[in-house]
Every structure is written in structure tokens, then in C-alpha cells.
Protein backbone atom coordinates (compact mmCIF):
# COMPACT_ATOMS: atom_id res chain seq x y z
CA UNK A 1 -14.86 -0.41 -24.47
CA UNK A 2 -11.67 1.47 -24.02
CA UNK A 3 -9.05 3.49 -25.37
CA UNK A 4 -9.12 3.24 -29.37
CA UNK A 5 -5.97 1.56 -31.18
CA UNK A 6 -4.22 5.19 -31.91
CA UNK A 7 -3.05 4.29 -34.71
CA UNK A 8 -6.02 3.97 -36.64
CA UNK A 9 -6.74 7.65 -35.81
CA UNK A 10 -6.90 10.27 -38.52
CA UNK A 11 -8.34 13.40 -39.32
CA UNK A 12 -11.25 12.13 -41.58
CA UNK A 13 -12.05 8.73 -39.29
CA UNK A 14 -15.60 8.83 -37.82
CA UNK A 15 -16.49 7.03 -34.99
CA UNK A 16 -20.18 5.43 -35.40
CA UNK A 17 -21.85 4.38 -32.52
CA UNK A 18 -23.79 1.71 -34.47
CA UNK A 19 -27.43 2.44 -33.29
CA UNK A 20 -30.49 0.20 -34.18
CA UNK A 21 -34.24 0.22 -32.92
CA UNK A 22 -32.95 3.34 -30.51
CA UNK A 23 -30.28 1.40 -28.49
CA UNK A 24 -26.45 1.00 -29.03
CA UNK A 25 -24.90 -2.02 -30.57
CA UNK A 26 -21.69 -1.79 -31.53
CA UNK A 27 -18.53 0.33 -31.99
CA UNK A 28 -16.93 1.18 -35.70
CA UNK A 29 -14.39 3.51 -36.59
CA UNK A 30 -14.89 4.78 -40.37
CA UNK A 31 -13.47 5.99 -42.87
CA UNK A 32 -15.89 8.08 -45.15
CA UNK A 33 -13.22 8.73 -48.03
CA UNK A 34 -12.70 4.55 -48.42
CA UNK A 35 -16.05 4.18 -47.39
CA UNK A 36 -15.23 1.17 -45.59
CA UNK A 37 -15.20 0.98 -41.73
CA UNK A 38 -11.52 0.62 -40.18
CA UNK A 39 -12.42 -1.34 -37.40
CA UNK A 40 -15.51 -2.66 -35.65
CA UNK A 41 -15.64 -3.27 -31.51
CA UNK A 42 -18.37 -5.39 -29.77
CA UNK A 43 -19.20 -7.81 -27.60
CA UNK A 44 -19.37 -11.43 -28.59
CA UNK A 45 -22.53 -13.14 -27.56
CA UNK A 46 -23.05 -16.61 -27.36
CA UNK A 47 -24.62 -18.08 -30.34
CA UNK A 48 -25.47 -21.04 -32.56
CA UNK A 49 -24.09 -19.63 -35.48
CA UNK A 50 -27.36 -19.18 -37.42
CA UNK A 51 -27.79 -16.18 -40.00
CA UNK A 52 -30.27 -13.76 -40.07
CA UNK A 53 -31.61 -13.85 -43.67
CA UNK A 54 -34.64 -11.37 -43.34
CA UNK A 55 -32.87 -8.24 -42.63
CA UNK A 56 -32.38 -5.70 -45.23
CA UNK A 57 -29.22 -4.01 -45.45
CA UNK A 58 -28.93 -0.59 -44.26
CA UNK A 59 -27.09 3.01 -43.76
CA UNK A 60 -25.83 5.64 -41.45
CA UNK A 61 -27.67 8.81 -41.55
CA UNK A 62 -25.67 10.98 -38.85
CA UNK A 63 -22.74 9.97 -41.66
CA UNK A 64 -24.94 12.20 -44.42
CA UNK A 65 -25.75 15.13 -42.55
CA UNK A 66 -24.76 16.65 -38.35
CA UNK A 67 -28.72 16.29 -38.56
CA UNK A 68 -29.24 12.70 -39.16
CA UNK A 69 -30.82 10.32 -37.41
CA UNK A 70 -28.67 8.15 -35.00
CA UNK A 71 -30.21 4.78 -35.88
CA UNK A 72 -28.78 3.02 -38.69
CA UNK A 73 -31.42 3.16 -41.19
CA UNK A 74 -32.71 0.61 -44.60
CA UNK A 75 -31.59 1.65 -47.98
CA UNK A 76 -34.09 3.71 -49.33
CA UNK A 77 -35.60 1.98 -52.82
CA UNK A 78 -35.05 3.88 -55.11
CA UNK A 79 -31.07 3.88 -55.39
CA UNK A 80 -31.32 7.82 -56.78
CA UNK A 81 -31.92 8.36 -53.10
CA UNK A 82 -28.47 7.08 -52.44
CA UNK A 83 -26.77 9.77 -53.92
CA UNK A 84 -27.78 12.18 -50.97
CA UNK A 85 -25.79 10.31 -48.86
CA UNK A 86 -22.79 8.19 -51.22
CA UNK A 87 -20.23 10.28 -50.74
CA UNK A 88 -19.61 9.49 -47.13
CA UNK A 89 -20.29 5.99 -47.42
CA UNK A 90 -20.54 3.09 -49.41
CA UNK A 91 -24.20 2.20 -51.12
CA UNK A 92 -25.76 -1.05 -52.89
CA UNK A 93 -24.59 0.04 -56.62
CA UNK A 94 -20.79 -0.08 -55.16
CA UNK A 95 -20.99 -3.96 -54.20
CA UNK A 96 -23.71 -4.32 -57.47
CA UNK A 97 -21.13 -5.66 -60.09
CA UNK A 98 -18.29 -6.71 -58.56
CA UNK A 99 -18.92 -10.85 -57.92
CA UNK A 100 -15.66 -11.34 -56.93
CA UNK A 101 -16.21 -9.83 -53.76
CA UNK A 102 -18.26 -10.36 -50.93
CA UNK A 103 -19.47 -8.30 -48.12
CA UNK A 104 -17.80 -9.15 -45.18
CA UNK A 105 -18.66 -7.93 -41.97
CA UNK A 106 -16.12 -6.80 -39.07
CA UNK A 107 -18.87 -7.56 -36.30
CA UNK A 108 -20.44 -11.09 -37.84
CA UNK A 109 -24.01 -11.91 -37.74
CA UNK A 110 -22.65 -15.02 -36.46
CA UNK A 111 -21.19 -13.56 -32.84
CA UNK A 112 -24.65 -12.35 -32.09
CA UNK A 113 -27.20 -13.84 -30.30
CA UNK A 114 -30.30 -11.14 -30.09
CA UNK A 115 -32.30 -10.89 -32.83
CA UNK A 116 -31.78 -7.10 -32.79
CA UNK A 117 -28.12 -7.13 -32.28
CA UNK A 118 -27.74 -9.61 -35.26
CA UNK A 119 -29.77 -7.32 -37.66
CA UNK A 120 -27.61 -4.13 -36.56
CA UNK A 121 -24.51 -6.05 -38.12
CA UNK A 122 -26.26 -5.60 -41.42
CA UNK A 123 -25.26 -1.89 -42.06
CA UNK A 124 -22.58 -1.34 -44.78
CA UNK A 125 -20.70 1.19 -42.57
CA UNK A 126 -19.74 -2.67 -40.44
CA UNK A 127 -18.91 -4.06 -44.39
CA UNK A 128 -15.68 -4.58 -45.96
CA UNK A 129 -14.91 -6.16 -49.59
CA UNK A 130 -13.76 -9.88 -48.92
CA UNK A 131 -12.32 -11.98 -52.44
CA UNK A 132 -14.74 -14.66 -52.10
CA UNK A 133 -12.31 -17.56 -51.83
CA UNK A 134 -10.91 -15.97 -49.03
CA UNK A 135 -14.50 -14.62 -47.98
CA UNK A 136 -16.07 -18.03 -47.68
CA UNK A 137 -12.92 -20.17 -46.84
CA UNK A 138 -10.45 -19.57 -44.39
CA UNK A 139 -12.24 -16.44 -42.82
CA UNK A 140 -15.20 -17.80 -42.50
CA UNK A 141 -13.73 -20.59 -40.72
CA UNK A 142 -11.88 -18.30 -38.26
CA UNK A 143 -15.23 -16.46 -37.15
CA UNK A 144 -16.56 -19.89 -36.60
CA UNK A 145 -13.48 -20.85 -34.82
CA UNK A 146 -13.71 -18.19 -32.82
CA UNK A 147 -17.49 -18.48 -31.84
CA UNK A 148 -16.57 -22.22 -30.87
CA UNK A 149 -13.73 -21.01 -29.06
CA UNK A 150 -15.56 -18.13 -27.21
CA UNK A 151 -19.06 -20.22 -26.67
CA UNK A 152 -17.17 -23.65 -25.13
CA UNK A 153 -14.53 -21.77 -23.16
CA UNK A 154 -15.22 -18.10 -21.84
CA UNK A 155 -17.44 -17.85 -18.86
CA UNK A 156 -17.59 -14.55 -19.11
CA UNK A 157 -17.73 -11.07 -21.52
CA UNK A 158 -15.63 -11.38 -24.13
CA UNK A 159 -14.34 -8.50 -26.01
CA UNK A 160 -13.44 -8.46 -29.67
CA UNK A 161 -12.15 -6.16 -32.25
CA UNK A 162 -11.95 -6.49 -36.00
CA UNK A 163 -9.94 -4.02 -38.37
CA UNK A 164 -8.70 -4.21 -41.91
CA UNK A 165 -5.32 -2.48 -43.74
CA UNK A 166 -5.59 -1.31 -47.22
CA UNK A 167 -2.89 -0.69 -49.42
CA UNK A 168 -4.45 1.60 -52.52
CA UNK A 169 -6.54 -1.06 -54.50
CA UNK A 170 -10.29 0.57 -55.02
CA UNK A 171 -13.75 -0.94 -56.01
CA UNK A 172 -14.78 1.53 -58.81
CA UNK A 173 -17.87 2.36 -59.85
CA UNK A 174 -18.69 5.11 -62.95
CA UNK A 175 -15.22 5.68 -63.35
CA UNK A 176 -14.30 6.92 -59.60
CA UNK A 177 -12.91 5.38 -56.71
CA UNK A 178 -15.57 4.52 -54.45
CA UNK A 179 -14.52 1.54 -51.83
CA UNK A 180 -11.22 0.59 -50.53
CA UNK A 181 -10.19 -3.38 -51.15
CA UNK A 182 -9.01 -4.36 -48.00
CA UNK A 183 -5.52 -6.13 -47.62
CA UNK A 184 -5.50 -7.56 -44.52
CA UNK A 185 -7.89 -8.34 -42.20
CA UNK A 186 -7.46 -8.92 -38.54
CA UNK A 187 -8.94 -9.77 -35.16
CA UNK A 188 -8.31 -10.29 -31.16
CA UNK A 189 -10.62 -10.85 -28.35
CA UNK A 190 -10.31 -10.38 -24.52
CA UNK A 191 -12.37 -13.02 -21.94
CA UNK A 192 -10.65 -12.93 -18.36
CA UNK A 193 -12.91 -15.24 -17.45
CA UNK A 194 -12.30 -18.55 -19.20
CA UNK A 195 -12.06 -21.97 -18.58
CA UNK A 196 -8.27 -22.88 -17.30
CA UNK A 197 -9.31 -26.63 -17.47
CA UNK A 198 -9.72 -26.48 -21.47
CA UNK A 199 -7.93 -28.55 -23.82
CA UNK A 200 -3.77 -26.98 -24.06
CA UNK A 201 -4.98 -26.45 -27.84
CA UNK A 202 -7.30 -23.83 -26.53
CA UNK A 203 -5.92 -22.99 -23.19
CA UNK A 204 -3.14 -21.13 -24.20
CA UNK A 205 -5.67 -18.54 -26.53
CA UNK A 206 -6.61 -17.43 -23.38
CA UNK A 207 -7.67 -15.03 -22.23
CA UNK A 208 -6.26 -13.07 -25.37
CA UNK A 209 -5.21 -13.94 -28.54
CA UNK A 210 -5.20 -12.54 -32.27
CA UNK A 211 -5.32 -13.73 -36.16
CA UNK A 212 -4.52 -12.12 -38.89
CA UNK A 213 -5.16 -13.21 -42.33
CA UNK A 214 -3.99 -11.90 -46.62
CA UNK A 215 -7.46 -11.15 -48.45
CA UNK A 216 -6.23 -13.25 -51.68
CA UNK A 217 -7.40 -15.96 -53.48
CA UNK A 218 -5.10 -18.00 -52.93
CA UNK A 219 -2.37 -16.64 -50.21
CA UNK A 220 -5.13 -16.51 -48.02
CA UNK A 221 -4.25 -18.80 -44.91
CA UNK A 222 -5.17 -17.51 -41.47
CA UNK A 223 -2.50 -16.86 -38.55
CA UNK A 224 -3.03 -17.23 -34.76
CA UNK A 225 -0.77 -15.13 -32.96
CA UNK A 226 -0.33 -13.52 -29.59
CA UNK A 227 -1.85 -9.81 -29.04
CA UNK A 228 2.29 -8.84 -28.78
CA UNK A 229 2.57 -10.07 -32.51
CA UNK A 230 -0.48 -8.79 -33.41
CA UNK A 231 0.51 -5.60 -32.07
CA UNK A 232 3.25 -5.51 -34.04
CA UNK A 233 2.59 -6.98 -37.34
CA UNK A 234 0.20 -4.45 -37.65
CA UNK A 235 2.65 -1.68 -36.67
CA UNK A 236 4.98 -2.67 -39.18
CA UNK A 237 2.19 -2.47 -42.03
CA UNK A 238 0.94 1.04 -40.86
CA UNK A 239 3.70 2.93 -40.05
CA UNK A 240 6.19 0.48 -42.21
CA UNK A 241 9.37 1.15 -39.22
CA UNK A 242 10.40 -2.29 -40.66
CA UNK A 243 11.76 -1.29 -44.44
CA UNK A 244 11.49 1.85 -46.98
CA UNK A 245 13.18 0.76 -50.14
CA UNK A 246 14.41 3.43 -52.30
CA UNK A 247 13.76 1.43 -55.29
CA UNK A 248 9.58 0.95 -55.00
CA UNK A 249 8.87 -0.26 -58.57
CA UNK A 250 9.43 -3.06 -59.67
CA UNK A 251 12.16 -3.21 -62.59
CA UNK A 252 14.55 -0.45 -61.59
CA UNK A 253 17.67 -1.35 -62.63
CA UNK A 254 19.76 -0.04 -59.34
CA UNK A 255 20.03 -2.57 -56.61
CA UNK A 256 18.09 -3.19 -53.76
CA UNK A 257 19.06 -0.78 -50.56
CA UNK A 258 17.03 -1.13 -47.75
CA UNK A 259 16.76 1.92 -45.29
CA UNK A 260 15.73 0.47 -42.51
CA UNK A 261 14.82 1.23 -38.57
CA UNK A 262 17.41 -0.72 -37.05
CA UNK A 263 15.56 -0.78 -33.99
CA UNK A 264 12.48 -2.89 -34.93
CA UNK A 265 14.98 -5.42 -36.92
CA UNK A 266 16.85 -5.61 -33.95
CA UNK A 267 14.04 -6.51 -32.06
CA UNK A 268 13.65 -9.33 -34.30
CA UNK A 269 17.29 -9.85 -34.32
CA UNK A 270 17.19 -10.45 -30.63
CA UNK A 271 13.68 -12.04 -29.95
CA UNK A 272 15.63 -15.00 -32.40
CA UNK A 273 18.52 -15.32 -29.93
CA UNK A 274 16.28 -14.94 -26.38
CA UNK A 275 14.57 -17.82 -28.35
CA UNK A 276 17.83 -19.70 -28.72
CA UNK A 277 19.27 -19.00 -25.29
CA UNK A 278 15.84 -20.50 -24.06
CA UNK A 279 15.68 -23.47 -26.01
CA UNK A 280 19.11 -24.28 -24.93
CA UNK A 281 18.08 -24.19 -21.16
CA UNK A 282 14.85 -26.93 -22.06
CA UNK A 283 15.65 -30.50 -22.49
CA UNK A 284 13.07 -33.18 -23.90
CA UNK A 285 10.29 -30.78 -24.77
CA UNK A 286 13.05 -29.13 -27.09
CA UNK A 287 13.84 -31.51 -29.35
CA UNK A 288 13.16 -32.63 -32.89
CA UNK A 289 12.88 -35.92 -34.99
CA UNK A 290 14.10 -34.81 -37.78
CA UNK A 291 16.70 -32.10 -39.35
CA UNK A 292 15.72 -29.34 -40.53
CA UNK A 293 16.34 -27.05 -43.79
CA UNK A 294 17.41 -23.04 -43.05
CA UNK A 295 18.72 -20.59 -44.98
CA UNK A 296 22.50 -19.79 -44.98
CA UNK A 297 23.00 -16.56 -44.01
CA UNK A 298 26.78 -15.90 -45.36
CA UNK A 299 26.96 -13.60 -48.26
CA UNK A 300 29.47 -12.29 -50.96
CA UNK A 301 28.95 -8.84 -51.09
CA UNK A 302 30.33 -7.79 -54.37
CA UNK A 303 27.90 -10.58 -55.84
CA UNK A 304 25.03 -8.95 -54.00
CA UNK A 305 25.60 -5.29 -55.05
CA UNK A 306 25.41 -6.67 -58.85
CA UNK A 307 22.43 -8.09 -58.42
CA UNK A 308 19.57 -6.46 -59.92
CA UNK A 309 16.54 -5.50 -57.44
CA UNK A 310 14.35 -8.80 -58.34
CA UNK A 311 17.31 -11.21 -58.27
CA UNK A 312 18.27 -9.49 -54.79
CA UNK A 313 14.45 -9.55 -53.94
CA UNK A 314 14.50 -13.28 -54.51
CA UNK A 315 17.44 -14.28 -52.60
CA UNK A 316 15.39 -12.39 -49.80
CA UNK A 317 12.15 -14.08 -50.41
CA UNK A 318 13.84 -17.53 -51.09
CA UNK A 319 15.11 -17.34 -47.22
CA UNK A 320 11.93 -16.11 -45.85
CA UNK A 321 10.49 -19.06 -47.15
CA UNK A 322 12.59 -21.70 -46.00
CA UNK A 323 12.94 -20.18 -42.53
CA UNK A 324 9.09 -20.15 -42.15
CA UNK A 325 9.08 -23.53 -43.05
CA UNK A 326 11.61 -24.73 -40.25
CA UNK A 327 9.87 -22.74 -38.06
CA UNK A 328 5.96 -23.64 -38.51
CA UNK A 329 7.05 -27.18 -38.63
CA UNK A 330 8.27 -26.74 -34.72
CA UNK A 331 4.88 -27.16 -33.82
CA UNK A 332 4.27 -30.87 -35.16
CA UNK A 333 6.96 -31.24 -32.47
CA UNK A 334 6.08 -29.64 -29.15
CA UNK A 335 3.44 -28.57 -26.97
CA UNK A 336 5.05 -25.99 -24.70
CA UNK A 337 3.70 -22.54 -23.54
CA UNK A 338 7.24 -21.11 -24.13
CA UNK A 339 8.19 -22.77 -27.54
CA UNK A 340 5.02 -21.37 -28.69
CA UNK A 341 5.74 -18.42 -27.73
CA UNK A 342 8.80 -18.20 -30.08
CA UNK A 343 7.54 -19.97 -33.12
CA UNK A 344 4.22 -17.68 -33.33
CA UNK A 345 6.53 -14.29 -32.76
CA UNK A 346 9.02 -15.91 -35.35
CA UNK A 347 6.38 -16.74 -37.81
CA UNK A 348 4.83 -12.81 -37.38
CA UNK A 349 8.24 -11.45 -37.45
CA UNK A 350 8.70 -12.99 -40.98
CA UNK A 351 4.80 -12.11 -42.31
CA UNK A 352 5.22 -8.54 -41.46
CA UNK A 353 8.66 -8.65 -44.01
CA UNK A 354 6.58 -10.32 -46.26
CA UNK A 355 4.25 -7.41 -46.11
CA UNK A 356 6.65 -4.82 -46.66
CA UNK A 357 8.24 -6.04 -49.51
CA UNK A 358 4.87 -6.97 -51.18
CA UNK A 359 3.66 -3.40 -50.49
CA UNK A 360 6.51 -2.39 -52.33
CA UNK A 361 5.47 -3.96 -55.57
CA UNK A 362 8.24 -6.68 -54.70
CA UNK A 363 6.30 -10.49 -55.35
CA UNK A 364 6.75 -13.41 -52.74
CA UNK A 365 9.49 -15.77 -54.08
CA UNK A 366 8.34 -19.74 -53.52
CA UNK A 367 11.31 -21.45 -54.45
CA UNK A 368 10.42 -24.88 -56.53
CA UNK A 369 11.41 -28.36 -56.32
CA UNK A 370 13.32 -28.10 -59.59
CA UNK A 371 15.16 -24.92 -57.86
CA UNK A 372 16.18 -27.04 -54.57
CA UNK A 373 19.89 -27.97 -55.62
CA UNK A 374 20.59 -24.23 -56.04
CA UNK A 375 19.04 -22.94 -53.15
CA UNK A 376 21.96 -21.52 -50.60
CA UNK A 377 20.46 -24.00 -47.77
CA UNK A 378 21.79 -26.21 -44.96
CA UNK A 379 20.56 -28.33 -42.34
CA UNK A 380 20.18 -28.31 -38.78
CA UNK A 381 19.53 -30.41 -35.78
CA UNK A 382 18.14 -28.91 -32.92
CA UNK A 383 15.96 -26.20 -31.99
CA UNK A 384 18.45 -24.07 -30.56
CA UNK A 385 20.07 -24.21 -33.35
CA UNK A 386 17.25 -23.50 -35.67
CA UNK A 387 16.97 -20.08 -33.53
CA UNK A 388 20.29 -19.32 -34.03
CA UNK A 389 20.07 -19.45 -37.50
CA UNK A 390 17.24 -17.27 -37.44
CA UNK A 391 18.95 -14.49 -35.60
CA UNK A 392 22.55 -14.88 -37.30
CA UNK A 393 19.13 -14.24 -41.26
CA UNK A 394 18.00 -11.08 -39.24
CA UNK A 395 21.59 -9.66 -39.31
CA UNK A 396 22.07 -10.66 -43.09
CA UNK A 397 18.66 -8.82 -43.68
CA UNK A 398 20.02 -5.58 -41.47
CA UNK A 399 23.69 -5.67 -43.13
CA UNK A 400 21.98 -5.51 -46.57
């Protein structure tokens, strides 16, 4: 199916050709010290959505020992027998006692159509630990969404990849680490051949598009993006080019300094004003009803360096969240190929910050109603203008 994503590659990762009943299924990537897969590859199948109920869950032998069988096998019985094999991979006991999660799978039963293929989804080495809320709410109606999507629309094969990021958090089980808690979870697909007459709502996801989604219970909202933004929200959680803080507990007394690659904030920097200059150069399709609230972006210096690090971390996530605001609203307004362009690379600009600074221990900062008179805010009137705004908040960001 390709080249792998190379940055998923590392030393210990194990690619599993996910074997059942002697013929391949699927692709997974693995990683036998979180015992969780990294990604799972396959191809989507038309479907009616149905679960297979009768199918018991199973292993990966060739993970145990060089000598193991290459088809995915059931969990023996007796769960003794899963010590021979637990510490490359996750087993029953880990997922016994922890109802809070659920186990999610990369490659869904649902995006199979074969009864075979279906029941080869049902390994735990294609399992992941999903919060339930976010388990059986918003991701579960993204893999339907997509099934929908990918059954009405794509004439065709259609390609799809699933991978999570973790950021430490472990499922433990007799006081050891035994399964990574995944932080994100994401997905993109790949049909050339797809229906160009579908609805605009639909048209422009194809022939590629991506999603990305916080496993939380309650920040848990899935995002459509382009495979660009995908591309690079997940860069900026693996190899974190957007921001190291020096200060990465929260409570240190010294202020916030960000050391940052100026390069990928510069990217953003410009991608805000290439968005202005364009909106500029549209007429009717770029305009709005209503004004809308942004962030000011003018700063006293000598106020910010006496800030402490979660009064400066505020002021940050304060401005975040007002200019994702302005910005998802755009699409109430317009229908364009091009102003959707901007508002989805916008909108994954500002979720990979996010990430970074909650990696760093540093909360997300929802101002409140109560809070609105002393919010630094102002209004604006166009969409151009709402870009420009945007660019003028990634220079504040990079001057700070």
C-alpha cells in the first residue's frame, strides 16, 4: 500500500501483516513496548455497517516468538497462557478492569464487508484504548461518516489509514505499565475514483481528506481537514518543531519563554496573510453578515515578562480561543473551495498550538461570559480582515 508515514518509524515498531484463515488482511505498524498498534492500513470495503458479534478476540503469534505462526490466532483460555506471549503485546486482563475504556479498533469491523476480513479486525494488535464518551460518540460517528462517505461516493478502491499519538499516560495492570492511552487519534483515505457530481458538502473530501480527533471525555470533537493539515498537525505533535518551553511544569515561577522553530510559525504566519491577500481578491463569496470578535494582538512587554507562566499561558489560550471562534464561524458563511481551504488550515494551525502547550502540562484557557469585558478583544468586519488579524496573533505568538 505504499511507502510507510516515516515518522512513525522506530527501532522497536513491528510491522504485522495481519493474517487470518492463511490470507492477508490488513497492514499495522506496532509497537510491542505500548502494546498498542501505531497505525493500521487497509482497504475500505463497502458495507452496511453491521458488527460481527461471534468472533472471539485474538493474538499475534509471530509477535511472541521468530517461530510463530503468521495467522492471528484466539486467546488461548486459560489467561496463564497469556503470559508466554504479554510482553510483546497487549492481552484480555489489560482491558479486564478498566470500564472507562473501550477497545477501539484502527481498521473497524464496520469498513469491512467479508465475513473473514471483518473477523481479522478483531485482534488486539488492531486495538487501541478509546474513553468511552469519546469511544461511542464522536468517533464512532466519524467511522460511520466515513463508511457513508466512502459507500455513496467512491467508485473505486479506497485507501485508508488510521494511527494514534500518545503522550505518556499508561493502562496499568499489577503495578506495571502495560498499554499506552492514546491521545489522539487520526485518519485519511485515498479514492481517485469518486463521484465529481456529489453534493459540494462531500465533493470537496475528495478524493483525499483527513480527521483528527482529542480522546477526552469531553474535548472530544472531531476535525475534518485536508491531508496538508493533517500532515502537519501531526508533525507538530511528533517531532513538536512548533514550541519547546523551558518551563514544562506547571507552577514554575519564571515566565513563559518559548523556543521556538521560527520556520513552522512562519509558515503559519504567512499561510494567514496568503489567506488575506486572497480574500481580498474575492468579492460576494467573501463576505460576512455579521462582525466578528478577534484577539488584539498589541502587547506591553514589561507587563508580559511579569507575568507568571499560567497568567502568560492564559493570555495565550484566551486568544487561541477567540480566533478559532472567528474562524470556524466562516463556514456558516461560505461555500467556496478556496475559503475552505484557509479556514480548515487556520483551524489545524491553531489545534496543533493547542497540542503543544497541553503536552506541556499547560491547560486550555476557555474564557467565560463573566470574563468577556476584560478580554483584550476587538471586532472586525470582513474576512480579509479577519486573516489579517490572524497573521499580525502569529507574530505576537513568535515575538513572545
Amino acid at each position: 500500500m505504499g511507502t510507510p508515514p516515516r515518522a512513525f518509524l522506530g527501532s522497536s515498531v513491528k510491522k504485522i501483516c495481519q493474517q487470518y484463515m492463511d490470507k492477508p488482511r490488513f497492514v499495522s505498524f506496532y509497537d510491542p513496548q505500548k502494546h498498542i498498534p501505531i497505525y493500521s492500513a487497509y482497504i475500505f470495503e463497502k458495507s452496511d455497517g453491521d458488527k460481527r458479534v461471534d468472533v472471539p478476540w485474538m493474538f499475534e503469534p509471530q509477535l511472541a516468538t521468530e517461530k510463530g505462526s503468521s495467522n492471528m490466532e484466539p486467546f488461548p483460555q486459560s489467561s496463564l497462557m497469556h503470559k508466554n506471549f504479554e510482553d510483546t503485546q497487549a492481552v484480555l486482563d489489560d482491558y479486564a478492569d478498566v470500564i472507562q475504556y473501550e477497545r477501539g479498533q484502527l481498521n473497524p469491523d464496520e469498513h469491512q464487508a467479508d465475513p473473514m476480513d471483518k473477523a481479522a479486525t478483531y485482534t488486539l494488535t488492531n486495538v487501541i484504548p478509546l474513553i468511552r464518551e469519546f469511544s461511542f460518540g464522536p468517533w464512532s460517528s466519524q467511522v460511520e461518516l466515513i463508511r457513508k462517505r466512502l459507500n455513496n461516493y467512491c467508485h473505486g478502491k479506497a485507501y485508508v489509514i488510521t494511527g494514534v499519538t500518545t503522550s505518556g499516560n499508561m493502562i496499568r495492570r499489577d503495578n506495571l505499565d502495560r498499554v499506552a492511552i492514546p491521545e489522539y487519534i487520526w485518519t485519511a483515505y485515498c479514492c481517485t475514483d469518486f463521484d465529481h457530481n456529489a453534493p459540494y458538502s462531500e465533493r470537496y473530501k475528495l478524493p483525499v481528506f483527513g480527521a483528527y480527533g482529542l480522546n477526552d471525555r469531553v474535548n472530544n470533537h472531531i476535525v475534518e481537514v485536508p491531508i496538508k493539515n493533517l500532515e502537519k498537525f501531526l508533525k507538530g505533535l511528533f517531532v513538536l518543531l512548533l514550541m519547546v518551553l523551558e518551563g514544562t511544569h506547571p507552577g514554575l515561577s519564571s515566565p513563559l519563554r518559548p523556543i521556538c522553530d521560527l520556520r513552522v510559525l512562519d509558515h503559519f504566519t504567512k499561510e494567514a496573510w496568503d489567506a488575506e491577500a486572497a480574500m481580498k481578491a474575492c468579492n460576494d463569496d467573501c463576505t460576512i453578515a455579521t462582525n466578528l470578535t478577534v484577539p488584539k494582538t498589541r502587547v506591553d512587554f514589561e507587563v508580559w515578562e511579569a507575568m507568571t507562566i499560567r497568567e502568560q499561558a492564559q493570555e495565550v489560550q484566551s486568544g487561541l480561543h477567540v480566533l478559532n471562534e472567528a474562524i470556524s464561524s466562516l463556514k456558516a458563511y461560505n461555500q467556496t473551495d478556496v475559503i475552505h481551504s484557509h479556514i480548515d488550515s487556520s483551524v489545524s494551525n491553531i489545534a496543533s498550538i493547542r497540542q503543544v502547550l497541553r503536552s506541556l502540562s499547560i491547560p486550555e484557557y476557555v474564557p467565560s461570559s463573566s470574563e468577556d469585558e476584560g478580554t483584550e478583544i476587538q471586532k472586525v468586519s470582513s474576512i480579509s480582515e479577519l486573516f489579517q488579524y490572524s497573521g499580525a496573533f502569529w507574530v505576537f505568538i513568535v515575538r513572545l
